[in-house]
PDB file of N, CA and C in Angstrom:
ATOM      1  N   UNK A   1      19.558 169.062  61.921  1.00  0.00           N
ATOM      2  CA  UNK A   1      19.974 169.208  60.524  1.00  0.00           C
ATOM      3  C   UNK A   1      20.764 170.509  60.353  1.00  0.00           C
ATOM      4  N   UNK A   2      21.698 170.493  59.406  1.00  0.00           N
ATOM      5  CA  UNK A   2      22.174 171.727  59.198  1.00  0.00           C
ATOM      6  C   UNK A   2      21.793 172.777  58.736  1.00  0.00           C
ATOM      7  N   UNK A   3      21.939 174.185  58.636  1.00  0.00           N
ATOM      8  CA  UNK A   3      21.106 174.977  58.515  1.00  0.00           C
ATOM      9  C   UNK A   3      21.305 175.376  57.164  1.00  0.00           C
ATOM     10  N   UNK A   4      22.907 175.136  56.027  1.00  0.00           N
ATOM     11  CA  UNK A   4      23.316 174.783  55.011  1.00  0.00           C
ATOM     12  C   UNK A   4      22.773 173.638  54.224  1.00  0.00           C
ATOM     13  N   UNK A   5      22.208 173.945  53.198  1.00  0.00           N
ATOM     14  CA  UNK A   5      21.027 173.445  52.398  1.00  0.00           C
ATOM     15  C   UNK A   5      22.328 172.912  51.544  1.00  0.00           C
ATOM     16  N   UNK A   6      22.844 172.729  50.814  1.00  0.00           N
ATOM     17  CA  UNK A   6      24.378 171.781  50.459  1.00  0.00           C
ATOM     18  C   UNK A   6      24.233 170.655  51.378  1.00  0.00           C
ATOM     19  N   UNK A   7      24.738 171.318  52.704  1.00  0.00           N
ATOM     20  CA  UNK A   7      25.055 170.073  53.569  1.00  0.00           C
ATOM     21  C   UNK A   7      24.264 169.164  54.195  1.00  0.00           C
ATOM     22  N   UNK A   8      22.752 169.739  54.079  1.00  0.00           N
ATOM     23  CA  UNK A   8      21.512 168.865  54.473  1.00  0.00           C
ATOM     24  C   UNK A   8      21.014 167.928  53.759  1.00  0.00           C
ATOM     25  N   UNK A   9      21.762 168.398  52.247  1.00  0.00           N
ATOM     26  CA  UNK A   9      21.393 167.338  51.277  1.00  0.00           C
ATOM     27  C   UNK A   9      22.067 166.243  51.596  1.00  0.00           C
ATOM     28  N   UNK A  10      23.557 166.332  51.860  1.00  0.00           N
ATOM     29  CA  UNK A  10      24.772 164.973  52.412  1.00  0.00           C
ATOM     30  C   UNK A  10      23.715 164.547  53.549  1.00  0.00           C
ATOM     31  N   UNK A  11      23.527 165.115  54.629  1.00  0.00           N
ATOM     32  CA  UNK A  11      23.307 164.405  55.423  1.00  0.00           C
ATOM     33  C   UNK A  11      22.171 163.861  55.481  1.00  0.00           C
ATOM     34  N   UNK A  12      20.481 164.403  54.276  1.00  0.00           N
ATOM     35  CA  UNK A  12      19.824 163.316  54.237  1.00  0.00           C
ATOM     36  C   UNK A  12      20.165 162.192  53.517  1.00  0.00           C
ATOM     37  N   UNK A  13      21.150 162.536  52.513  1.00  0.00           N
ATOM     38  CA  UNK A  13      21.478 161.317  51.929  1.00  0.00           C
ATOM     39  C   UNK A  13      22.721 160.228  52.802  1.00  0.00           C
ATOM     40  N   UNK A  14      22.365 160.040  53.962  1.00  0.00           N
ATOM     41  CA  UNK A  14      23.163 159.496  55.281  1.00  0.00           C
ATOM     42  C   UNK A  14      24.728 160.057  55.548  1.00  0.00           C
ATOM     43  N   UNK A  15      24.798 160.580  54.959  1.00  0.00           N
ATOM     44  CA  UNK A  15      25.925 161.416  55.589  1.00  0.00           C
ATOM     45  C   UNK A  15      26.100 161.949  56.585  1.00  0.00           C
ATOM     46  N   UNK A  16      27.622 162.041  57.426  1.00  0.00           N
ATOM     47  CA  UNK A  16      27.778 162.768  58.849  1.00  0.00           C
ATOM     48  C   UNK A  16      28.673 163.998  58.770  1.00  0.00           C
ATOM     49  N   UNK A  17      28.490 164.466  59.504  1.00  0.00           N
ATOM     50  CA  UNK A  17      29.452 165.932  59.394  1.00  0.00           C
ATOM     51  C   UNK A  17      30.694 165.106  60.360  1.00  0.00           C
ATOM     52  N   UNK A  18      31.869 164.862  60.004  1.00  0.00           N
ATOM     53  CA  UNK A  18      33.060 164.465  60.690  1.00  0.00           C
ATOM     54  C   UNK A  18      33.872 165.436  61.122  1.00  0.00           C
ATOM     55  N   UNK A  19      34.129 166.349  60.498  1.00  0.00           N
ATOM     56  CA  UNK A  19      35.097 167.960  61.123  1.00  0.00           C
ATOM     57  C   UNK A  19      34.991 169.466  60.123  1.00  0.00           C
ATOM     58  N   UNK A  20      35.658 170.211  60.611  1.00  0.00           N
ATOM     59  CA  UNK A  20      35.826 171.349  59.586  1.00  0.00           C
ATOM     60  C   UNK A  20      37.501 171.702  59.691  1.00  0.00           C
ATOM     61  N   UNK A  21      37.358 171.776  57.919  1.00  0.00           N
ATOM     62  CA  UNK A  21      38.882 172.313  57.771  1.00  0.00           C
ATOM     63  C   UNK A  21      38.998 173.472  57.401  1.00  0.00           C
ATOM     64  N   UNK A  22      39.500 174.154  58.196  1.00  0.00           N
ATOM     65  CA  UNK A  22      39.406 175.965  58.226  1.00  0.00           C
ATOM     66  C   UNK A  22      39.991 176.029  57.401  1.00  0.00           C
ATOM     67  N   UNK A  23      41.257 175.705  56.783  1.00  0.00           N
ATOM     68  CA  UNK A  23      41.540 176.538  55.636  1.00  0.00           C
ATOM     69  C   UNK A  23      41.832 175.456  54.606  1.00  0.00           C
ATOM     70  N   UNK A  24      40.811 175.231  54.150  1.00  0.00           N
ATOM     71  CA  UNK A  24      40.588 174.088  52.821  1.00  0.00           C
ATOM     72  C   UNK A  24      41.020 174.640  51.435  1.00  0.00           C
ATOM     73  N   UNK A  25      41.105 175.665  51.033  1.00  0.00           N
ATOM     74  CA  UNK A  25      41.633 176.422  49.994  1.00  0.00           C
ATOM     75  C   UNK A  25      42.242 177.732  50.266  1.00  0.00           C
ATOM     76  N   UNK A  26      43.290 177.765  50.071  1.00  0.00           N
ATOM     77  CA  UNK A  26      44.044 178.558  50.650  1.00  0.00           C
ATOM     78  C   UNK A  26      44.983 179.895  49.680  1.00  0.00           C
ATOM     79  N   UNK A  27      45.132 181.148  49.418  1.00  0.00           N
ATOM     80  CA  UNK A  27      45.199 181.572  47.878  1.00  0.00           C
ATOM     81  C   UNK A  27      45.880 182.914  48.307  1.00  0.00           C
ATOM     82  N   UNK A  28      47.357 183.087  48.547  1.00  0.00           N
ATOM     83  CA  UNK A  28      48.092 184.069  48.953  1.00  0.00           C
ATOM     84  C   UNK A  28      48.666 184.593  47.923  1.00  0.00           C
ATOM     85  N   UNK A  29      48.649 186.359  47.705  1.00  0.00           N
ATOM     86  CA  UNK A  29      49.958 186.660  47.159  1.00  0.00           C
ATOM     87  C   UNK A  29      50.009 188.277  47.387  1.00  0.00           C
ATOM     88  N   UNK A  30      50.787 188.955  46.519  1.00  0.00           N
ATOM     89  CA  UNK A  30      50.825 190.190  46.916  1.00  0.00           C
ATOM     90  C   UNK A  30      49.681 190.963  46.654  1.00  0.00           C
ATOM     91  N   UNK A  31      49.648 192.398  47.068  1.00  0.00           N
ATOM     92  CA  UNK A  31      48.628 193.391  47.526  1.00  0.00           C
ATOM     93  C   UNK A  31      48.438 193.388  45.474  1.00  0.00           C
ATOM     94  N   UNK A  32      49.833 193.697  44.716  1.00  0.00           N
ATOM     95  CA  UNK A  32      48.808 193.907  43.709  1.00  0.00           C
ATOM     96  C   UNK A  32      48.161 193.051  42.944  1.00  0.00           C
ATOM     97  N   UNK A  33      48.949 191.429  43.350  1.00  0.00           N
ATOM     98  CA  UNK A  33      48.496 190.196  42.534  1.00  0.00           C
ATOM     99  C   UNK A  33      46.425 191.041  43.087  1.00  0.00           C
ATOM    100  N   UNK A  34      46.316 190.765  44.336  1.00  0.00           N
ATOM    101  CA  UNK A  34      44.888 190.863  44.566  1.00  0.00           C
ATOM    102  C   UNK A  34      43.857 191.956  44.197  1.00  0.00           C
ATOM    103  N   UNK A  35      45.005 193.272  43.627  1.00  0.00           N
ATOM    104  CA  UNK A  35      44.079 193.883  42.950  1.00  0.00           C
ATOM    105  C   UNK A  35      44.036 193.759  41.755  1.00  0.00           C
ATOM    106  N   UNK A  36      44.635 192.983  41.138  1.00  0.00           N
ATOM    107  CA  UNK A  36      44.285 192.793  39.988  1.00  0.00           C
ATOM    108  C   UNK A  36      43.357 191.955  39.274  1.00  0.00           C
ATOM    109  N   UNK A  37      43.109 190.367  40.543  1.00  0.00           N
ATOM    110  CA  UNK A  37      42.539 189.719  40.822  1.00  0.00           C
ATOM    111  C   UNK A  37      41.382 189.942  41.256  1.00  0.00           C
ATOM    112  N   UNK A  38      40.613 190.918  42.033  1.00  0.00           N
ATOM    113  CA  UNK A  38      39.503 191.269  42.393  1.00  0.00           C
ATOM    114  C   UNK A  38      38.933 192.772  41.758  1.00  0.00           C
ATOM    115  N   UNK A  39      39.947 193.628  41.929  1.00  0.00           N
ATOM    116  CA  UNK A  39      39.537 195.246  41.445  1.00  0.00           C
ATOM    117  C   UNK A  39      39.400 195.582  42.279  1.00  0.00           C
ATOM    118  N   UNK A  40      39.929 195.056  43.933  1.00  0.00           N
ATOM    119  CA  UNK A  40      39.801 196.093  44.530  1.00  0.00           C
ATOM    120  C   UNK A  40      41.069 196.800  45.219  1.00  0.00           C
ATOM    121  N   UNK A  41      41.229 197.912  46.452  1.00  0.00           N
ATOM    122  CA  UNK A  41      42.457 198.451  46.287  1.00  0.00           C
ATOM    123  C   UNK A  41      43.166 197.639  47.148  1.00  0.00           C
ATOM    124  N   UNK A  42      42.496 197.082  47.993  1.00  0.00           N
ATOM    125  CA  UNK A  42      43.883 195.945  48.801  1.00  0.00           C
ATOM    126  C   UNK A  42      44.717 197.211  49.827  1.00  0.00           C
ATOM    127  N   UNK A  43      44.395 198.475  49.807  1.00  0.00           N
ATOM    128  CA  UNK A  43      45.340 199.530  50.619  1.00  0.00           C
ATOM    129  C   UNK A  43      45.137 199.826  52.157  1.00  0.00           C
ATOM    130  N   UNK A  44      44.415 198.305  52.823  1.00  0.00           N
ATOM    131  CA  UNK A  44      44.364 199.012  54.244  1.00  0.00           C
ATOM    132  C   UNK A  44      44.270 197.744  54.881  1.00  0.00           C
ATOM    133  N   UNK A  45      44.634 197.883  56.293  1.00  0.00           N
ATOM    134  CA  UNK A  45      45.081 196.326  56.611  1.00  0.00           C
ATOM    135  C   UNK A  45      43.770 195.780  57.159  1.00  0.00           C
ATOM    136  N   UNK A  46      43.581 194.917  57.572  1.00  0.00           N
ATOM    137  CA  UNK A  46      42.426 194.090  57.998  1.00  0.00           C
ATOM    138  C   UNK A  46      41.644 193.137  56.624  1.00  0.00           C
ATOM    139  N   UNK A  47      40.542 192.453  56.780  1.00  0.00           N
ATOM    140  CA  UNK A  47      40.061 191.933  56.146  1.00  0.00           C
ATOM    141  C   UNK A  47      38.832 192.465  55.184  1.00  0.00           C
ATOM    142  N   UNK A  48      38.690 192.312  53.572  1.00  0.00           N
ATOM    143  CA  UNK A  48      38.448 192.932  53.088  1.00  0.00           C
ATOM    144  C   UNK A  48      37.633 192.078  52.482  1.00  0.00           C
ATOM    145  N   UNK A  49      36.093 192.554  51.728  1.00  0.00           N
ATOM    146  CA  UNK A  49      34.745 191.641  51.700  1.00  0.00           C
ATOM    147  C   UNK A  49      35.063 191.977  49.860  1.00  0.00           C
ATOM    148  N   UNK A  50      35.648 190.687  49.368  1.00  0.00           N
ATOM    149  CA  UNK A  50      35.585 190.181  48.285  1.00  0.00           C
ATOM    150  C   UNK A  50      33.841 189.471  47.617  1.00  0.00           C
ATOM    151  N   UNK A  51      33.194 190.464  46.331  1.00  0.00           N
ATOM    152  CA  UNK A  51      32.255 189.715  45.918  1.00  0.00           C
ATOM    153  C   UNK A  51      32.574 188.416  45.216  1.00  0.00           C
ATOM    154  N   UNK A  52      31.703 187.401  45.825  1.00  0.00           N
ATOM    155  CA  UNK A  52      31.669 185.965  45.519  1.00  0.00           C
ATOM    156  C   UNK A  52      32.484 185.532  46.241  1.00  0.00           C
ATOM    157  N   UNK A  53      33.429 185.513  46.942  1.00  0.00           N
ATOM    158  CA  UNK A  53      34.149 184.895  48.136  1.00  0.00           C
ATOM    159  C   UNK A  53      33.379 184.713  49.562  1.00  0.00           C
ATOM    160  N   UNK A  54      33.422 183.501  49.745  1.00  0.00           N
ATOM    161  CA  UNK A  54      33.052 182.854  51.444  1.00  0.00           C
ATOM    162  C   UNK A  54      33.500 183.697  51.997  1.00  0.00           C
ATOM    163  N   UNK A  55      34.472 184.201  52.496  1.00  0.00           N
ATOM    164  CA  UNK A  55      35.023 184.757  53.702  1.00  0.00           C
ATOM    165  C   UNK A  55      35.930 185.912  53.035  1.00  0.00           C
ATOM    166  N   UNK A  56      35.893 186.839  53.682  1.00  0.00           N
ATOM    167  CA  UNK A  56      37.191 187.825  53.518  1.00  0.00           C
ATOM    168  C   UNK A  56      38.486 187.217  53.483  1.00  0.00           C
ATOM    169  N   UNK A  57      39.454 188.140  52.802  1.00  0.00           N
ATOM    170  CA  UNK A  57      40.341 187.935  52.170  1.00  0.00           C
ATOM    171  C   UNK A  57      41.330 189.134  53.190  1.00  0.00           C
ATOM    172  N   UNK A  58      42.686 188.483  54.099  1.00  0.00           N
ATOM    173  CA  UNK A  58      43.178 189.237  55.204  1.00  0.00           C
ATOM    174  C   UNK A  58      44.157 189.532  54.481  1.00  0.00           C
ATOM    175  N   UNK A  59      44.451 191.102  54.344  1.00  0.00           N
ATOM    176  CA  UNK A  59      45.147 192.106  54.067  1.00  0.00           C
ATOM    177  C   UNK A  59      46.362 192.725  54.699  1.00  0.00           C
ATOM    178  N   UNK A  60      47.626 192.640  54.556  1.00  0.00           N
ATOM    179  CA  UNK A  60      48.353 193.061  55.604  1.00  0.00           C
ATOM    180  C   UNK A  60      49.453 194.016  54.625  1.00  0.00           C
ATOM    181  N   UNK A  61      48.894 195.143  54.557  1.00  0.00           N
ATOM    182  CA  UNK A  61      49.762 195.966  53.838  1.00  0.00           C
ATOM    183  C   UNK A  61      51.351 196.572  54.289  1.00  0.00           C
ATOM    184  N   UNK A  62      51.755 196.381  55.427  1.00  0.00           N
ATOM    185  CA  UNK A  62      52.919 196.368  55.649  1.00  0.00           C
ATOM    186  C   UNK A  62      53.766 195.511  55.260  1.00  0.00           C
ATOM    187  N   UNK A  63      53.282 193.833  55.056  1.00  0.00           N
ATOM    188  CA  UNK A  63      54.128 193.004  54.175  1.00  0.00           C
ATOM    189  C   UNK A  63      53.888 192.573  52.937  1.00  0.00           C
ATOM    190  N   UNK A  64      53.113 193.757  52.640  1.00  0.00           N
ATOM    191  CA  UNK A  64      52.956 193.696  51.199  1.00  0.00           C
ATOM    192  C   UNK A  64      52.030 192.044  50.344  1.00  0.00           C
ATOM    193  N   UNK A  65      51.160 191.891  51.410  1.00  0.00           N
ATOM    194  CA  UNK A  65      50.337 189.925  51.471  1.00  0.00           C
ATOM    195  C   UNK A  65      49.376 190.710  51.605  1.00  0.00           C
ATOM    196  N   UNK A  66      47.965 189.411  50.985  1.00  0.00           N
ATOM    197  CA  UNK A  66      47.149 188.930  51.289  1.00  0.00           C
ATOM    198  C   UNK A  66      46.717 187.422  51.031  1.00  0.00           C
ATOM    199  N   UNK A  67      45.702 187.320  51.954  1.00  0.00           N
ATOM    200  CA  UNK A  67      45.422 185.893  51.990  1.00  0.00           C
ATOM    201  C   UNK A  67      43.639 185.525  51.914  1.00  0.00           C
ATOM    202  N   UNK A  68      43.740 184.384  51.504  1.00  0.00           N
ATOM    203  CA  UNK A  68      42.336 184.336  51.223  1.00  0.00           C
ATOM    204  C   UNK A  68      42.272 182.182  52.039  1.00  0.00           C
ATOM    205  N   UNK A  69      41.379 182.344  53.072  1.00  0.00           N
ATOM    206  CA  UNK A  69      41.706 180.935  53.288  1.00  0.00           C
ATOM    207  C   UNK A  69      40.018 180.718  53.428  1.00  0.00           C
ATOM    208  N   UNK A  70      39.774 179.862  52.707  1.00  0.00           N
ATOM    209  CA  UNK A  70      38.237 179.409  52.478  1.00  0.00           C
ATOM    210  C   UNK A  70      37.917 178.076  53.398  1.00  0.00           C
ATOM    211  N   UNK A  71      36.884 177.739  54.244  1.00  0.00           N
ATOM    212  CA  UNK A  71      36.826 176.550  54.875  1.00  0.00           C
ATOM    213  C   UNK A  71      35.591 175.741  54.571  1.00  0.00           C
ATOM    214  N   UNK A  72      36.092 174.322  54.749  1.00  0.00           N
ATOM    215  CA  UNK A  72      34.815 173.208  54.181  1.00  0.00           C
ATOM    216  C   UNK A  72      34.418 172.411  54.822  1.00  0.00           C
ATOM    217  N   UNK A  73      33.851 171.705  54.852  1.00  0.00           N
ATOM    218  CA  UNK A  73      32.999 170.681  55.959  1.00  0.00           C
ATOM    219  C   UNK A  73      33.229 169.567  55.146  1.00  0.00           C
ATOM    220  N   UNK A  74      33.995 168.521  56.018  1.00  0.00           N
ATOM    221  CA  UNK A  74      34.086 167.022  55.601  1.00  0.00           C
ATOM    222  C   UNK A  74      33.089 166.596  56.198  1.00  0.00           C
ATOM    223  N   UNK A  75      31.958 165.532  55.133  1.00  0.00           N
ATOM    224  CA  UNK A  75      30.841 164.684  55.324  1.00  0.00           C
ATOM    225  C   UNK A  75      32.068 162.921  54.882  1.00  0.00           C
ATOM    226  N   UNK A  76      31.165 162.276  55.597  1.00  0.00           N
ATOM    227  CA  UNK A  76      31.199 160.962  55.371  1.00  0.00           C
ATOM    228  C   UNK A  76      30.329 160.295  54.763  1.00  0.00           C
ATOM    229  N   UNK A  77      30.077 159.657  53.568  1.00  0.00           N
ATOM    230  CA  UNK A  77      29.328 158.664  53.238  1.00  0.00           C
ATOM    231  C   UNK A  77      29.961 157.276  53.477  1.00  0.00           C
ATOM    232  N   UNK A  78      28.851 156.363  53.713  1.00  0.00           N
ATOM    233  CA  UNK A  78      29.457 155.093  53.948  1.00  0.00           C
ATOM    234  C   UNK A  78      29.001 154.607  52.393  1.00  0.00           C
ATOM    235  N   UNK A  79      30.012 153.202  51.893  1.00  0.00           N
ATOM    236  CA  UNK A  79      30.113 152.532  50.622  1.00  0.00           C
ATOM    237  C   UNK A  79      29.084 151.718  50.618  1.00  0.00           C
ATOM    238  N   UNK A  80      28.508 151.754  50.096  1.00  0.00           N
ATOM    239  CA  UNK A  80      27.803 150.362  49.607  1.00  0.00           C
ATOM    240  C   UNK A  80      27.712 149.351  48.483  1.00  0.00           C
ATOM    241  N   UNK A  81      28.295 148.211  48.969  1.00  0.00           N
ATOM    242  CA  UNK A  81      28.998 147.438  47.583  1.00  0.00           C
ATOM    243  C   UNK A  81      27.932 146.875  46.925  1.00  0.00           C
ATOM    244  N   UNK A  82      26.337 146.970  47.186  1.00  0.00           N
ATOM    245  CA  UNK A  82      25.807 146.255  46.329  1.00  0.00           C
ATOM    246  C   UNK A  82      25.480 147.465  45.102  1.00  0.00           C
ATOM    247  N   UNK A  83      25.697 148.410  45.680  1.00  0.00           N
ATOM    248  CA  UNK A  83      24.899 149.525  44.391  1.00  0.00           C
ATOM    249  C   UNK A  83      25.668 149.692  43.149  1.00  0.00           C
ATOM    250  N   UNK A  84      24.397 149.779  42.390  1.00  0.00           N
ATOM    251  CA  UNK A  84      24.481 149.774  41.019  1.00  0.00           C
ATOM    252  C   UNK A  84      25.680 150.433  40.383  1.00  0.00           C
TER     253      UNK A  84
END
C-alpha cells in the first residue's frame, strides 16, 4: 500500500497506481512575479522551500525565472456500468 494516505484511499477503493507525472502543474515566471506571489526574496539561485508548496520552487537568478513544477500520481479506476 502506499505510504500516502490520499492515495491508499484510490487504491483501497480498487485503484492502481499507473505512472507519475513529474511535472503535472507547472507555474513559471519572473524573480519578481514570485516575490510577490510568495513574499519571499527569490535572490539566490537554487531551489527555494515555498510554505504550502509540494516541492520547491527552482530559482535561477541570472535569467531572471523561476519555476515551480508540482508532480501527481495517475490512479486508474475501472467503470462499472451497473452502478447507481
Amino acid at each position: 500500500m502506499p505510504t500516502d494516505p490520499w492515495l491508499r484511499v484510490h487504491v483501497k477503493a480498487g485503484g492502481s497506481i499507473e505512472k507519475v507525472a513529474s511535472a503535472s502543474m507547472t507555474v513559471s515566471g519572473s524573480l519578481a512575479q514570485w516575490q510577490q506571489w510568495s513574499g519571499l526574496p527569490f535572490d539566490s539561485n537554487g531551489d527555494v522551500d515555498v510554505p504550502g508548496a509540494l516541492v520547491p520552487v527552482h530559482c535561477d537568478t541570472t535569467h531572471d525565472h523561476a519555476v515551480y513544477a508540482e508532480p501527481n500520481v495517475w490512479i486508474r479506476h475501472g467503470v462499472n456500468p451497473h452502478a447507481a
